[in-house]
N, C-alpha and C. Protein backbone atom coordinates (compact mmCIF):
# COMPACT_ATOMS: atom_id res chain seq x y z
N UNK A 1 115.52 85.49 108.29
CA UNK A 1 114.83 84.67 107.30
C UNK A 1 114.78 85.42 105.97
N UNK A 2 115.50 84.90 104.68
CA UNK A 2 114.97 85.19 104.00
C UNK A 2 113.87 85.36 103.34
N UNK A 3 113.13 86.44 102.74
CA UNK A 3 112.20 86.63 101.30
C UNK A 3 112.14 85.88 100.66
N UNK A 4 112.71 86.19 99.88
CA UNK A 4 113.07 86.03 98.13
C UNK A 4 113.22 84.16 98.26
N UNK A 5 113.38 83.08 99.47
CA UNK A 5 113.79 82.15 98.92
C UNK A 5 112.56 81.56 100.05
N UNK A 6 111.84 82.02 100.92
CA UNK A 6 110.75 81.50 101.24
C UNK A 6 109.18 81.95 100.99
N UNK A 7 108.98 82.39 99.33
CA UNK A 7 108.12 82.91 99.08
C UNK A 7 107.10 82.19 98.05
N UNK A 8 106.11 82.57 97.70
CA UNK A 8 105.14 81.92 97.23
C UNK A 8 103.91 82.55 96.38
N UNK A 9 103.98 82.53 95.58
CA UNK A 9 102.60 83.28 94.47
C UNK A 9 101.23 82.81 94.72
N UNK A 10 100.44 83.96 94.55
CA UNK A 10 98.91 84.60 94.80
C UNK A 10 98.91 85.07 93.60
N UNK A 11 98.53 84.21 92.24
CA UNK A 11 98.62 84.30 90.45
C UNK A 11 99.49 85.06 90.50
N UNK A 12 100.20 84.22 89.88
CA UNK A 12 101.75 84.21 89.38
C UNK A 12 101.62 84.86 88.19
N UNK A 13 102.52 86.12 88.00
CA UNK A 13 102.45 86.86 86.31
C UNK A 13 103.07 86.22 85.62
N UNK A 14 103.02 86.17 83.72
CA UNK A 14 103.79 85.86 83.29
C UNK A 14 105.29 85.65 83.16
N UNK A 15 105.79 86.97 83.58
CA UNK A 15 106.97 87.88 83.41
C UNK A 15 107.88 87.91 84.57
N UNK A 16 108.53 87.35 85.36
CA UNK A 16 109.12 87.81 86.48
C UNK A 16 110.48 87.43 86.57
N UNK A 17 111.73 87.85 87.64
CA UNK A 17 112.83 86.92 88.08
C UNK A 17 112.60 87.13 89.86
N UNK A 18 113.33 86.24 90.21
CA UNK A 18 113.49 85.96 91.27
C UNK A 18 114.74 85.63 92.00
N UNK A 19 115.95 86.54 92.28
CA UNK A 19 117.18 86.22 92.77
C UNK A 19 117.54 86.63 94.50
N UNK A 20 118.22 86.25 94.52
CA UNK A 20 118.40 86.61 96.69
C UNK A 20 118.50 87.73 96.50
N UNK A 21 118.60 88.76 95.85
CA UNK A 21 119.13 90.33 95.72
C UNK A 21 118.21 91.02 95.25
N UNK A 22 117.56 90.54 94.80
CA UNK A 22 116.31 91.33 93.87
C UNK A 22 115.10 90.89 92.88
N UNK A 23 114.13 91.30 93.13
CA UNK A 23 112.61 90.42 92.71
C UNK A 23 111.85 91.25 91.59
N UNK A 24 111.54 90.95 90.57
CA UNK A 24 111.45 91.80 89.70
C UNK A 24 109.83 91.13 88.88
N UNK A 25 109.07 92.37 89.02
CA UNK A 25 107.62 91.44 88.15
C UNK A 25 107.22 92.50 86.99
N UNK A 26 106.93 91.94 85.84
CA UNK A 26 106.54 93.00 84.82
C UNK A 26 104.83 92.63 84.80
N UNK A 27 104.00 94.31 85.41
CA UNK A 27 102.73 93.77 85.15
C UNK A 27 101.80 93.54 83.82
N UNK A 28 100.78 92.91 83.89
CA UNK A 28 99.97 92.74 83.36
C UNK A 28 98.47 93.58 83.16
N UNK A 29 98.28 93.91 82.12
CA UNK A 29 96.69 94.99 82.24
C UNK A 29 96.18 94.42 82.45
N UNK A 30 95.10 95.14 83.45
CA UNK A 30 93.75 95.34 83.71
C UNK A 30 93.77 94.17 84.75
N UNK A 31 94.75 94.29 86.05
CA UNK A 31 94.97 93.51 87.48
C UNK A 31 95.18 94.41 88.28
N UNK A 32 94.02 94.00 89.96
CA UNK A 32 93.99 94.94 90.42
C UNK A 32 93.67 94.33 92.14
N UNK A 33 93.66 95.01 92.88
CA UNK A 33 92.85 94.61 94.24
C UNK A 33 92.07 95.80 94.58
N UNK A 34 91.09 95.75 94.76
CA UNK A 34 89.93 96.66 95.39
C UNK A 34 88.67 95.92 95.55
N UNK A 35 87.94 96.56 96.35
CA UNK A 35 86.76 95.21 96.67
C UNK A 35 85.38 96.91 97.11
N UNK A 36 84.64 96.68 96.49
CA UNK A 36 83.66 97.19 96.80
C UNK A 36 83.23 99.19 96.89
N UNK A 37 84.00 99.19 97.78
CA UNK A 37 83.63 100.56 98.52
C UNK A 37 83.86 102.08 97.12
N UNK A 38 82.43 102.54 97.25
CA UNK A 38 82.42 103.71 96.37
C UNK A 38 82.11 103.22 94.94
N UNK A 39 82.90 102.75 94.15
CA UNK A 39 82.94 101.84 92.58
C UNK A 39 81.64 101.03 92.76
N UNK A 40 82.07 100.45 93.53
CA UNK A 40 81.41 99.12 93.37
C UNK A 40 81.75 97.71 93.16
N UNK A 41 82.74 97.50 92.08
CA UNK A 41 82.97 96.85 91.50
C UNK A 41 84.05 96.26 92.29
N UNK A 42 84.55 94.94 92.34
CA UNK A 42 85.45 93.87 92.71
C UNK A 42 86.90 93.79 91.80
N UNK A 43 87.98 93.75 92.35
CA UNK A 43 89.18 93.29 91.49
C UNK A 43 90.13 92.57 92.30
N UNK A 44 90.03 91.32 91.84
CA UNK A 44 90.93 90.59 92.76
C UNK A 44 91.98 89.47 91.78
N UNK A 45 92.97 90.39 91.10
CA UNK A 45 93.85 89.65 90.23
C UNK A 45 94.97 89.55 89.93
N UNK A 46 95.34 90.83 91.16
CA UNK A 46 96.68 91.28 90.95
C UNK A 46 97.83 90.24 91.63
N UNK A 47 99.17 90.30 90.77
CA UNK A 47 99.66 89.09 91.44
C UNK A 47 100.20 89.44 92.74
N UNK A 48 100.56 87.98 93.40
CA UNK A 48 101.00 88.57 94.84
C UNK A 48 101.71 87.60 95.35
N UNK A 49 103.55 87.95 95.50
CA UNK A 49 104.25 87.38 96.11
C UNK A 49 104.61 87.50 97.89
N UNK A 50 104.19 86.03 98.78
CA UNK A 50 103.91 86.62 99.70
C UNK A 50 104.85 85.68 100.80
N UNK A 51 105.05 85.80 101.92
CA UNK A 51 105.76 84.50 102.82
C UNK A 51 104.82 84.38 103.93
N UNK A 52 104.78 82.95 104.53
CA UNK A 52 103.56 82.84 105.69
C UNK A 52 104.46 83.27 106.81
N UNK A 53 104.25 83.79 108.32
CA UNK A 53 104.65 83.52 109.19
C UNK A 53 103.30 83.72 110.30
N UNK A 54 103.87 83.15 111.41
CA UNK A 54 102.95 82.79 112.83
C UNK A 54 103.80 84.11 113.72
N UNK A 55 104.69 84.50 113.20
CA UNK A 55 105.05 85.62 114.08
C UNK A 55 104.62 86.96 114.48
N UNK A 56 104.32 87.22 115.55
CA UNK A 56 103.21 88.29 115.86
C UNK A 56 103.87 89.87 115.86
N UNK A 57 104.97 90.05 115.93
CA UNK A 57 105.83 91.05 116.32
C UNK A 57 106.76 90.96 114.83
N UNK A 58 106.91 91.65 114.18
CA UNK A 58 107.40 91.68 113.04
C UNK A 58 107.72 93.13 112.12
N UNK A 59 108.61 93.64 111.55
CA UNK A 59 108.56 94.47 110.39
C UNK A 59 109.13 94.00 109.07
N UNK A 60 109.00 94.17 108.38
CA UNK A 60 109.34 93.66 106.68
C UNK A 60 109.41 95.23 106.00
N UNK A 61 110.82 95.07 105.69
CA UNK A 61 111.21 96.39 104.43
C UNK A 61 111.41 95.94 103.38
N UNK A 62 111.90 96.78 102.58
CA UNK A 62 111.78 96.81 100.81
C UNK A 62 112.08 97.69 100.16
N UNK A 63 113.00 97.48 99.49
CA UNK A 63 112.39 99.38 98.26
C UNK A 63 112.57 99.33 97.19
N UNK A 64 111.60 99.47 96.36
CA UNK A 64 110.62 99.71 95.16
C UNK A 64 111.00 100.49 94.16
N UNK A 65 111.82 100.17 93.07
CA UNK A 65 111.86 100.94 92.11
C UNK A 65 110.87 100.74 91.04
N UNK A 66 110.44 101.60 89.94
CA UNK A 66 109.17 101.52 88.97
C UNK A 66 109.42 102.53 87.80
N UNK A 67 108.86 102.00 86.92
CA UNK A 67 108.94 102.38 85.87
C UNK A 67 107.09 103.01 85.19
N UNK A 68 106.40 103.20 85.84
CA UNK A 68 104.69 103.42 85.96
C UNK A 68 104.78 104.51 85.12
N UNK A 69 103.71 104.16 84.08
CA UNK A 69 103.67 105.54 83.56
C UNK A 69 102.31 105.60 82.73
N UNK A 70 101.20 104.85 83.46
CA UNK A 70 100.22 104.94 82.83
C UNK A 70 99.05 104.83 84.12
N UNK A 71 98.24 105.73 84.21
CA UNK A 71 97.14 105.91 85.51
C UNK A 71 96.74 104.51 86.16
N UNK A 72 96.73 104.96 87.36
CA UNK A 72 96.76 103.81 88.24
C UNK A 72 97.72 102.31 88.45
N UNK A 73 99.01 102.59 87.66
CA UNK A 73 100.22 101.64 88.07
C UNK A 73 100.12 101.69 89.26
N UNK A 74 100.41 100.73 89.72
CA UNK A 74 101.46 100.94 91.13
C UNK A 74 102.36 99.74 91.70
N UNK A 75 102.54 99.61 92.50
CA UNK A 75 103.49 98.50 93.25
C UNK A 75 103.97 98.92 94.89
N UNK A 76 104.41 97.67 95.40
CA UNK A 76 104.39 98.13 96.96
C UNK A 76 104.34 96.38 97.88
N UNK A 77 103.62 97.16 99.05
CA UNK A 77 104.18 95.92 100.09
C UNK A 77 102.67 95.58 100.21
N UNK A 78 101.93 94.20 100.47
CA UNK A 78 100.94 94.29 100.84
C UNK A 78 101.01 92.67 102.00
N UNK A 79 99.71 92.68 102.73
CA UNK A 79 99.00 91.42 103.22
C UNK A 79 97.96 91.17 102.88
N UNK A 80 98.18 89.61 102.67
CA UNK A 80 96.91 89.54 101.56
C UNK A 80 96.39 87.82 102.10
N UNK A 81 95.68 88.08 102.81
CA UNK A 81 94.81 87.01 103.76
C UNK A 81 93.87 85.88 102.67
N UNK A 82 93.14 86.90 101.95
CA UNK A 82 92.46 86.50 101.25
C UNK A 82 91.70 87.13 100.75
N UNK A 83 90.50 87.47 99.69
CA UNK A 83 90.03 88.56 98.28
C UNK A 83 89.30 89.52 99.13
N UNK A 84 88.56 89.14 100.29
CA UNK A 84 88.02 90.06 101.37
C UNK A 84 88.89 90.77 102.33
N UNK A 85 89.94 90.47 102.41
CA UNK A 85 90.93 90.74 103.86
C UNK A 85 92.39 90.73 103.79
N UNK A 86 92.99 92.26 103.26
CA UNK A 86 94.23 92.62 103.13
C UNK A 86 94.42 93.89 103.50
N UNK A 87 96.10 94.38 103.50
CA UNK A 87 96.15 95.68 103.34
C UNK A 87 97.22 95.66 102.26
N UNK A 88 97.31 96.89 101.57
CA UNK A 88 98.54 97.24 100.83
C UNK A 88 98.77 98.91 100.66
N UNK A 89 100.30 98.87 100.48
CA UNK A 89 100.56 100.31 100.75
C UNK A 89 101.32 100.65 99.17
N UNK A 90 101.50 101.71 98.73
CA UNK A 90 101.99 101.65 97.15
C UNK A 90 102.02 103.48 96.99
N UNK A 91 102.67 103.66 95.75
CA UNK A 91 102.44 104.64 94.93
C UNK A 91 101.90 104.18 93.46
N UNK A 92 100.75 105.14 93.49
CA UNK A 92 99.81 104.56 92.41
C UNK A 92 99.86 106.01 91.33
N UNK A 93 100.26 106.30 90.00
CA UNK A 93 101.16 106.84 88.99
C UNK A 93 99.17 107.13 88.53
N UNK A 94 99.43 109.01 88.53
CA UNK A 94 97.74 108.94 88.23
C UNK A 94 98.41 110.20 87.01
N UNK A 95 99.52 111.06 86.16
CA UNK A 95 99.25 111.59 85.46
C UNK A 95 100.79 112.23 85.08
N UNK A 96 101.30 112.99 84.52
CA UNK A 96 102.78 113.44 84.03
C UNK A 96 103.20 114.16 85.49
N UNK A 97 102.03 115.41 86.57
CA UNK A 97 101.90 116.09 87.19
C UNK A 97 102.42 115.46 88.75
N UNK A 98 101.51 114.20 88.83
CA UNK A 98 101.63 113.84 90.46
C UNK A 98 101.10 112.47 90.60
N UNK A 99 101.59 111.83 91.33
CA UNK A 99 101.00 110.36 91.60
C UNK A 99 100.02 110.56 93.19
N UNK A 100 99.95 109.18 93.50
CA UNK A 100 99.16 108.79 94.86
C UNK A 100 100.21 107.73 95.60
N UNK A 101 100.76 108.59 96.94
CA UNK A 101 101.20 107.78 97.55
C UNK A 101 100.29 107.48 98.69
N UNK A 102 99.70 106.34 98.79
CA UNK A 102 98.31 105.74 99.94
C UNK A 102 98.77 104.28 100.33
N UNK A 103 97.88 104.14 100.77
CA UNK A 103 97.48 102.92 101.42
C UNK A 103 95.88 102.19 101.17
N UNK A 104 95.56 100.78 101.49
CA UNK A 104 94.13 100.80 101.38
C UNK A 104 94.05 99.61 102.18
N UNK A 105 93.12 99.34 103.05
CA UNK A 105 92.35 98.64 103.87
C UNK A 105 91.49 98.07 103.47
N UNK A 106 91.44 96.45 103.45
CA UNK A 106 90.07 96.10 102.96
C UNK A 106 89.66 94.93 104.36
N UNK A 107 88.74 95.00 104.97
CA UNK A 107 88.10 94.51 106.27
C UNK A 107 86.65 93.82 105.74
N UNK A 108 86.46 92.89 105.82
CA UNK A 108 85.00 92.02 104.99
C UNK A 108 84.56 92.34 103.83
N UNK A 109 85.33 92.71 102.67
CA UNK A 109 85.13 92.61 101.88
C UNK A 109 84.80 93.79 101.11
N UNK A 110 85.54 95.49 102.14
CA UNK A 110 84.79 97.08 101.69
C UNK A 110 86.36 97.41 101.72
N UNK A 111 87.02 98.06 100.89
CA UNK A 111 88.23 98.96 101.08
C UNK A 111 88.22 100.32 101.25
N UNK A 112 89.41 100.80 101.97
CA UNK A 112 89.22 102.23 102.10
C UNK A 112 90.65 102.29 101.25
N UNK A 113 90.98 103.95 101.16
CA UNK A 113 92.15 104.56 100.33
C UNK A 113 92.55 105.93 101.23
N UNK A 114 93.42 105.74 101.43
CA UNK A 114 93.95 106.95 102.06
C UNK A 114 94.86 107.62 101.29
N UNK A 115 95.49 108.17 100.51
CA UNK A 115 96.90 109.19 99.79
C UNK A 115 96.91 110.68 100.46
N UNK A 116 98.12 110.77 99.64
CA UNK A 116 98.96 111.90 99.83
C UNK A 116 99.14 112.05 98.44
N UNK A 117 99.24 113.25 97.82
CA UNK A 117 99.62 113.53 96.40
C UNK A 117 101.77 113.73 96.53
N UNK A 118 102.43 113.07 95.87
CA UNK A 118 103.55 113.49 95.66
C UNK A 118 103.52 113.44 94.36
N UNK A 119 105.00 113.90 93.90
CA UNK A 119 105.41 114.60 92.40
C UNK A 119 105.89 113.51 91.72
N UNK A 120 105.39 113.32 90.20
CA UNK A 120 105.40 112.22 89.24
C UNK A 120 106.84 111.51 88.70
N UNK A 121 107.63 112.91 89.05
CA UNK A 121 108.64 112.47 89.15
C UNK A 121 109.71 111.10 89.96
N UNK A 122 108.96 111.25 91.07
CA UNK A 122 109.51 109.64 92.45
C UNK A 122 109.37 108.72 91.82
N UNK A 123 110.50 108.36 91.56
CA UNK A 123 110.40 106.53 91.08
C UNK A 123 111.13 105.34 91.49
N UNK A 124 111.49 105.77 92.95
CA UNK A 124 111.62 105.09 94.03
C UNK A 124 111.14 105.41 95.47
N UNK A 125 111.14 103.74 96.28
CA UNK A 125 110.06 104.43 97.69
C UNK A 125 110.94 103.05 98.40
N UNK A 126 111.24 103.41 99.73
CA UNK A 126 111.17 101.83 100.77
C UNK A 126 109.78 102.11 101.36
N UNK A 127 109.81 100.80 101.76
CA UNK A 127 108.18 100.51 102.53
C UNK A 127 108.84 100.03 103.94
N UNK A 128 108.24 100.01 104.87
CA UNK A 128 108.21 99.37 106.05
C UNK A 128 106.89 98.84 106.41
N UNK A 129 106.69 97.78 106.71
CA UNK A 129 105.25 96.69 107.34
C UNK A 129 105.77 96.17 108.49
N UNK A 130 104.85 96.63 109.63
CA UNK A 130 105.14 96.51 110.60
C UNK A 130 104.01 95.58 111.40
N UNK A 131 104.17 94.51 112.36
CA UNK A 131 102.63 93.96 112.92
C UNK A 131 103.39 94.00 114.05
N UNK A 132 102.12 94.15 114.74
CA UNK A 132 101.75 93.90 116.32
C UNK A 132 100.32 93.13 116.62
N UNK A 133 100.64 91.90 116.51
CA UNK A 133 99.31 91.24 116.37
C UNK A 133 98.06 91.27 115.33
N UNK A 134 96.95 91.43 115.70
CA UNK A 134 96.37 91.65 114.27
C UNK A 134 96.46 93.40 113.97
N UNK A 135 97.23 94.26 114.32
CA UNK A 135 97.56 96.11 114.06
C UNK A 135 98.44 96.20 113.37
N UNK A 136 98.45 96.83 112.62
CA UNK A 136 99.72 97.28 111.49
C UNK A 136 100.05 98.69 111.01
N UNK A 137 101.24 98.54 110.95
CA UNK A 137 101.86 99.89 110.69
C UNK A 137 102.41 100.08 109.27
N UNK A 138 101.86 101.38 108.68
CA UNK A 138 102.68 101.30 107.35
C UNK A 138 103.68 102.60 107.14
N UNK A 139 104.58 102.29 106.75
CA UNK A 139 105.41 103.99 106.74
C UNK A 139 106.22 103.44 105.33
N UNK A 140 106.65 104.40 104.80
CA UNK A 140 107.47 104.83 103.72
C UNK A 140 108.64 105.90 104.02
N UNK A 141 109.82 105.67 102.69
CA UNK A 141 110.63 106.27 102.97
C UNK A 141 111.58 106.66 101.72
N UNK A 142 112.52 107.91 101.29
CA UNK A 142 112.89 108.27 100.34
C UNK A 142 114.17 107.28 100.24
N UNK A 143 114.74 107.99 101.41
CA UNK A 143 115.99 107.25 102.19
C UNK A 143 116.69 105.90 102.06
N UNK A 144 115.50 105.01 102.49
CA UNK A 144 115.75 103.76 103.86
C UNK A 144 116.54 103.92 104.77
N UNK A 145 116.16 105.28 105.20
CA UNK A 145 116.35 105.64 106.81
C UNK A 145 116.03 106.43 107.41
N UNK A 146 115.07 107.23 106.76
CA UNK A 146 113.54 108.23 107.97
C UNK A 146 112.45 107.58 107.26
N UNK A 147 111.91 107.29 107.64
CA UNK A 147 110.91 106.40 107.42
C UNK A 147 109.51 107.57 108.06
N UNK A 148 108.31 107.55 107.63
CA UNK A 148 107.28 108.22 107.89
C UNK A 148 106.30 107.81 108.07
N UNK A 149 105.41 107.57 109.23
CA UNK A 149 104.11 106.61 109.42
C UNK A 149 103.24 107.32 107.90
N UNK A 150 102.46 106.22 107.31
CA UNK A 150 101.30 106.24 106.32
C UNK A 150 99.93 105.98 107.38
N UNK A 151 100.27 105.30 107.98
CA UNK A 151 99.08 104.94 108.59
C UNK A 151 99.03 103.63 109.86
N UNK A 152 98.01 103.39 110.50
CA UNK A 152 97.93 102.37 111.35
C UNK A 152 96.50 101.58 111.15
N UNK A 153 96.97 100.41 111.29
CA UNK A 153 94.98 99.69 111.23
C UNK A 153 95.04 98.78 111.67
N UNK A 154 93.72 98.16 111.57
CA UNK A 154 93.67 97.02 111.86
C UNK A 154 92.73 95.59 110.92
N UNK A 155 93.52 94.49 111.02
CA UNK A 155 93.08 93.66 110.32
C UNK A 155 92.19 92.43 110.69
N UNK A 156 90.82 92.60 111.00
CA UNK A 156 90.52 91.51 111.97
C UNK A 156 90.33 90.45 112.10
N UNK A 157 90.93 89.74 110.18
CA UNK A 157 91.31 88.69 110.13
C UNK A 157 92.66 88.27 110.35
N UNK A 158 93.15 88.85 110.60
CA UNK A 158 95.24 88.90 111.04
C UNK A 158 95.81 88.00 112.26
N UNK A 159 94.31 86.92 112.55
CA UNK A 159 94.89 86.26 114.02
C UNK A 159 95.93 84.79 113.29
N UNK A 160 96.81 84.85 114.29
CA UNK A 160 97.57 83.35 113.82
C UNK A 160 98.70 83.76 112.82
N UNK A 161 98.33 82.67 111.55
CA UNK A 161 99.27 82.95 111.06
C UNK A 161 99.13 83.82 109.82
N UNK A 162 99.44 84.57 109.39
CA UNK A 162 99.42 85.62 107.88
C UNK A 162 100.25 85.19 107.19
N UNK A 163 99.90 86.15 106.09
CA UNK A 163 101.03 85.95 104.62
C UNK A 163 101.20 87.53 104.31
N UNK A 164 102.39 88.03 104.46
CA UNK A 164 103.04 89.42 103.68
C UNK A 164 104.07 89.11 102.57
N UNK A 165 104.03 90.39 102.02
CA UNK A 165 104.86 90.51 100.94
C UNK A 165 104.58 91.66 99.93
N UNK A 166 104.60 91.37 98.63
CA UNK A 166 104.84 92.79 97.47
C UNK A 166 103.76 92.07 96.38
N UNK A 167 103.27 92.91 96.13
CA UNK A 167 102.44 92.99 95.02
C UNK A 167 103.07 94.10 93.74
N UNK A 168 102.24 93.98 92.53
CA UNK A 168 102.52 95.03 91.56
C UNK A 168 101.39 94.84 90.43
N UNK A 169 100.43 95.92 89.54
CA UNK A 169 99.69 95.43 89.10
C UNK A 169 99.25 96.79 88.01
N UNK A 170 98.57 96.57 86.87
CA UNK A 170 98.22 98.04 86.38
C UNK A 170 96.56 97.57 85.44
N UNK A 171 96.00 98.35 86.47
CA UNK A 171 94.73 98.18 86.19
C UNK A 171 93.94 99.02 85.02
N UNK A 172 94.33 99.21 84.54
CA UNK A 172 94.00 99.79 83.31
C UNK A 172 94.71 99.03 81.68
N UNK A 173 95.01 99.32 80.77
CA UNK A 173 95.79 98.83 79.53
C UNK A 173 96.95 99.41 79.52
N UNK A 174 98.19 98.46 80.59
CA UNK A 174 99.11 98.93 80.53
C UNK A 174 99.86 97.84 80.97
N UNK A 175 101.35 98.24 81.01
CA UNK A 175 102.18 97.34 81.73
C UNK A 175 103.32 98.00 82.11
N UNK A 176 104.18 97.58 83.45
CA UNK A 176 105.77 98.58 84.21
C UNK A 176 106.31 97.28 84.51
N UNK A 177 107.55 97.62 84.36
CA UNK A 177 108.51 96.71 85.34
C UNK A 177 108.51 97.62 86.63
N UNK A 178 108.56 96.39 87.32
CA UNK A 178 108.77 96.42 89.16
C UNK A 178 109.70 95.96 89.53
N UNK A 179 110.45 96.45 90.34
CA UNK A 179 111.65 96.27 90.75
C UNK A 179 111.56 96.03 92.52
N UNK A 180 112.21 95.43 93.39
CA UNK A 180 112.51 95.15 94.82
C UNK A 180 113.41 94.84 95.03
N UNK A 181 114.02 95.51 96.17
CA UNK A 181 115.62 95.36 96.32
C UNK A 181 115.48 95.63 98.34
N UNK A 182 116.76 95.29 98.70
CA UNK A 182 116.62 95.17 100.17
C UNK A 182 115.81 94.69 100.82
N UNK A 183 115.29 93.85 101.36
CA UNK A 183 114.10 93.02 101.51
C UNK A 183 114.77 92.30 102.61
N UNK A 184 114.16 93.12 103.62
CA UNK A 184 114.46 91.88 105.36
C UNK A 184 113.43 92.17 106.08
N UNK A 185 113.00 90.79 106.41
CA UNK A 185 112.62 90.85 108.03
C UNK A 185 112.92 90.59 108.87
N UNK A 186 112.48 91.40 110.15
CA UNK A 186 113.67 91.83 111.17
C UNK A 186 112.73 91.47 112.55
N UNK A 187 112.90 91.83 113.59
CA UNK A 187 112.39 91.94 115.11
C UNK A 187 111.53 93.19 114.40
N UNK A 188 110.34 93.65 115.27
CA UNK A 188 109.49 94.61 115.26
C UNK A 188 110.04 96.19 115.45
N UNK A 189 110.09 96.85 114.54
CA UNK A 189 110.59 98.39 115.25
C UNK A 189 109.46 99.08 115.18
N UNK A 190 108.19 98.46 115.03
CA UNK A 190 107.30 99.74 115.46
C UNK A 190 107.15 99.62 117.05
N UNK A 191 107.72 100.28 117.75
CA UNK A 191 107.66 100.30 118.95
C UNK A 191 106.19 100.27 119.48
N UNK A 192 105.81 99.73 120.86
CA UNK A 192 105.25 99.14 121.69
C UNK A 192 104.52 101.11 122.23
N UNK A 193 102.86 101.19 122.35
CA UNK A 193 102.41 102.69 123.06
C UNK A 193 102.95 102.76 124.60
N UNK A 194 103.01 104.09 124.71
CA UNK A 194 103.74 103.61 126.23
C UNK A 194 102.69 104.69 126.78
């Protein structure tokens, strides 16, 4: 199944293309997703291109080129249920020195953030999104072909059917082109615990 030709906007940016080969969004300042935890404060504006499926067993790749160069860019793969209940995984561009490659969880309406510091220099990443029912797997990769778990969670609104896909957004006074290229979903390769 294709992406790129069964997909659908969660506020649509001004700026974008959309071809079978490659998906491209230029963000907009001061759009964001985070909900609560630590801040305080709510952001639910960032755009979000996403596809529904009922399929329970699934991975979805991607890889992400960017142009970020102002604190807190980022772009990446996310699920996005609704303003209380997503995940998304990204590198988020925090200074000349080093960015944030994380993840964040948001479960009733509180997010968490997990990173890793890498070098400011990376300005490409594949993603892998992986489900096993409502559990998900996130890994990244230099490659697109060693791939590295980010993390595992769970979403406990994730029953039925979902919506995945890529987001991109810069929450501060700024704007990047986003770039996506390779984009399939496939049978599940996060393998089954044994």
């Amino acid at each position: 199944m294709s992406f790129s030709t069964n997909c659908f906007w969660i506020r649509q940016p001004q700026h974008f293309t959309i071809t079978e080969e490659k998906i491209e969004i230029f963000t907009e300042p001061f759009t964001d997703l985070w909900q609560r935890t630590y801040y305080g404060f709510q952001n639910d504006n960032a755009p979000v291109l996403q596809m529904r499926t009922e399929e329970q067993f699934f991975s979805f790749t991607v890889k992400t080129v960017f142009e970020s160069a102002h604190r807190f860019d980022q772009c990446g793969v996310v699920v996005y249920l609704d303003s209380e209940n997503w995940l998304k995984a990204s590198i988020e561009y925090e200074n000349q020195q080093y960015q944030r490659l994380g993840s964040v969880v948001t479960n009733q309406g509180y997010s968490d953030w997990a990173t890793t510091d890498i070098d400011a220099s990376i300005r490409e990443m594949w993603y892998r999104l992986s489900r096993r029912g409502q559990d998900f797997c996130l890994e990244c990769s230099r490659d697109g072909e060693n791939f590295h778990q980010m993390r595992i969670c769970h979403l406990a609104a994730a029953s039925g059917e979902i919506s995945f896909g890529l987001y991109a957004c810069s929450p501060e006074n700024s704007s990047f082109r986003a770039e996506f290229t390779q984009m399939q979903v496939t049978e599940c390769l996060w393998q089954a615990h044994s």
